[in-house]
Protein backbone atom coordinates (compact mmCIF):
# COMPACT_ATOMS: atom_id res chain seq x y z
CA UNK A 1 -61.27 -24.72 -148.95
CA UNK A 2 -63.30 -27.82 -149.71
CA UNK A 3 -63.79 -28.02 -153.63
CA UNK A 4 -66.80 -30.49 -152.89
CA UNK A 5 -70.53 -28.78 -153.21
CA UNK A 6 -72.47 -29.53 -149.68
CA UNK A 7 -75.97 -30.35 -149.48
CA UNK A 8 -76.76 -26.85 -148.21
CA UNK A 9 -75.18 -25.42 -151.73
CA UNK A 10 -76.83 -28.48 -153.92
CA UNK A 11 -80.40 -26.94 -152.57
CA UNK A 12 -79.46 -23.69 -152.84
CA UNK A 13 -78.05 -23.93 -156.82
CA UNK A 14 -81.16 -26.98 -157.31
CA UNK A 15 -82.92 -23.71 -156.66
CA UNK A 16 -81.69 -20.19 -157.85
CA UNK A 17 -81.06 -21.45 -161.66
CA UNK A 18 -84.52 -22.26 -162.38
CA UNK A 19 -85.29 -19.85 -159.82
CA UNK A 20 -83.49 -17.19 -162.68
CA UNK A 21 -84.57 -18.98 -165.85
CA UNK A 22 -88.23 -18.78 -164.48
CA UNK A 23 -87.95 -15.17 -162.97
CA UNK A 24 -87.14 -14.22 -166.73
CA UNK A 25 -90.18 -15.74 -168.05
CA UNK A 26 -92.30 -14.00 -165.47
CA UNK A 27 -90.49 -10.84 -165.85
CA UNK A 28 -90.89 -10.83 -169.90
CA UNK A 29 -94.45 -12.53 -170.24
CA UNK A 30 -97.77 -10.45 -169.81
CA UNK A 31 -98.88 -9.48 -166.64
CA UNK A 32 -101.72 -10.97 -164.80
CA UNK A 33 -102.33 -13.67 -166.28
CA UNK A 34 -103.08 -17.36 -165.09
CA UNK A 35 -100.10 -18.35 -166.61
CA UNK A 36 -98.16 -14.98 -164.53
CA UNK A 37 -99.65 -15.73 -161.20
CA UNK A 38 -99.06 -20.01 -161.25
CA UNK A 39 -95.39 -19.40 -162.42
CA UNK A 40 -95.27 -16.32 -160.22
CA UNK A 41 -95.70 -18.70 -157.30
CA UNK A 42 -93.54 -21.46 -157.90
CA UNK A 43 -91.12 -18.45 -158.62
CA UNK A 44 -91.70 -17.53 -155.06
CA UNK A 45 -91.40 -20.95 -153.79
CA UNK A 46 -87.84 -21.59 -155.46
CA UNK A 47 -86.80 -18.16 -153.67
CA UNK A 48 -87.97 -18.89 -150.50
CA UNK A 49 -86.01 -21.90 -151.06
CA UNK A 50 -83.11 -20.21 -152.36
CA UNK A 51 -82.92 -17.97 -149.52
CA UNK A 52 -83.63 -20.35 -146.18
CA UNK A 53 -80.56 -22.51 -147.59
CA UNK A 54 -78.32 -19.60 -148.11
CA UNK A 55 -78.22 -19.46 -144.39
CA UNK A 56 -76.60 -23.05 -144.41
CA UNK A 57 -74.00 -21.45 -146.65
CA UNK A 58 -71.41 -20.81 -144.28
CA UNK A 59 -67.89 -21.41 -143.61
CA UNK A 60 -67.04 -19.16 -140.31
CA UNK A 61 -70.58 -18.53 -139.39
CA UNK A 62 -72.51 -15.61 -140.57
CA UNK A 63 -72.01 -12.62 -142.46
CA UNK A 64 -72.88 -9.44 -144.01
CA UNK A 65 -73.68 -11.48 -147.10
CA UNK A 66 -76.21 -13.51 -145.18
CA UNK A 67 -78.20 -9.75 -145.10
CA UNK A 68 -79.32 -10.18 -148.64
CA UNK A 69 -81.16 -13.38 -147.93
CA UNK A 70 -83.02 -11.65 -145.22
CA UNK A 71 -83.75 -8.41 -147.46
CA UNK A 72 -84.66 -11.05 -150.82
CA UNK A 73 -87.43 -12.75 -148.21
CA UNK A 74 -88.54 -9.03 -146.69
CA UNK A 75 -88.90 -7.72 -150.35
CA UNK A 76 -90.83 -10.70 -151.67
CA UNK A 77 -93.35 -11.16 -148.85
CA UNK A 78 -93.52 -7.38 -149.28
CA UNK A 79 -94.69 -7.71 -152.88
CA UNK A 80 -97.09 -10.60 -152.07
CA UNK A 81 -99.00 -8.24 -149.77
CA UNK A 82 -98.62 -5.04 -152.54
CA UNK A 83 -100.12 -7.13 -155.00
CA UNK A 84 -103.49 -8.65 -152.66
CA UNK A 85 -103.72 -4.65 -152.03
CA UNK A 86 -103.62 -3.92 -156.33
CA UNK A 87 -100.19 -1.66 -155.82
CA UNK A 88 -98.84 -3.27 -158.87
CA UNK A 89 -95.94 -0.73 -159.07
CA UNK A 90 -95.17 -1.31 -155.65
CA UNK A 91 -95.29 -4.91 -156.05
CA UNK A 92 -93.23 -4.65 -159.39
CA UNK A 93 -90.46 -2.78 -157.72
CA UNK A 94 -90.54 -5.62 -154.93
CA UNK A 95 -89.89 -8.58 -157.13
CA UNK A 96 -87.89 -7.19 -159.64
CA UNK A 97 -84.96 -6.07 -157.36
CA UNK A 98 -85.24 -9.69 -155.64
CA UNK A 99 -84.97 -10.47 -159.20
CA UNK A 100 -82.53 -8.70 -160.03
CA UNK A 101 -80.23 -8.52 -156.55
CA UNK A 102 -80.42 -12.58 -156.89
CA UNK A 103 -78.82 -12.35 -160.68
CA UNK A 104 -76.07 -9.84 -159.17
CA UNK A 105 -75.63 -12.42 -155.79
CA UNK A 106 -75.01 -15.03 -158.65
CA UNK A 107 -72.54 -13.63 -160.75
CA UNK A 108 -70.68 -12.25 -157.85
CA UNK A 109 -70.98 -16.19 -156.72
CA UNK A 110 -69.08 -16.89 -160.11
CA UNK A 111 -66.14 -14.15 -159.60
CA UNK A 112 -62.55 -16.18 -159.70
CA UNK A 113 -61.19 -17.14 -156.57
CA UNK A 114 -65.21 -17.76 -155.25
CA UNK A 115 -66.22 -20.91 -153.49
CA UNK A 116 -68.30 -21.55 -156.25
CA UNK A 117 -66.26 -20.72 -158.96
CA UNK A 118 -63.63 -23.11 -157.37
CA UNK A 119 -66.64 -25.36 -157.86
CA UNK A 120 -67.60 -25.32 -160.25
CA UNK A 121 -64.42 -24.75 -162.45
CA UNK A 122 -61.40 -25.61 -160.66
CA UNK A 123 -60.07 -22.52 -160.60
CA UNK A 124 -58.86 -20.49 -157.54
């Protein structure tokens, strides 16, 4: 196992940690808001980003794993078009289990003996 990150995993880690620290925010903050719906967006935007370069993440092509990116993208388009139809709940539950499945994905990420936390700590 290379201990170097590629530029597939650069992206994708550029991405998901202020894609978490912002998801927070959005999560915590009032609803609705101007302030909700710009950061709500770039939010989006950092997942999107997040998930596309999880497909580059790969060491013996594709795998179960690789699901998750595809459900993440399926449940935040889904809450985009809840929310232009005012099914707040509906887009609540949407975006706060991509939230939250993309805070499990990471720790998971971190377990010993992970690529990443090879990585990022030199353990194995």
């Amino acid at each position: 196992m290379a201990e170097t990150l590629t530029w597939a995993g650069g992206v994708h880690l550029s991405a998901v940690i202020p894609a978490l620290v912002l998801g927070c925010y959005v999560l915590l903050r009032r609803k609705g808001t101007r302030g909700h719906k710009v950061a709500g967006w770039l939010w989006v935007l950092l997942m999107l980003t997040v998930d596309v370069s999880a497909f580059f993440l790969q060491r013996e092509g594709y795998s179960w794993i690789h699901l998750f990116a595809v459900i993440n993208i399926t449940s935040i388009l889904a809450g985009i078009v809840f929310i232009r139809n005012k099914k707040r709940i509906a887009h609540a539950a949407c975006l706060v289990g991509a939230y939250l499945g993309t805070a499990a994905a990471g720790l998971g990420a971190l377990a010993p003996g992970r690529y990443l936390n090879v990585v990022l700590f030199g353990a194995s």
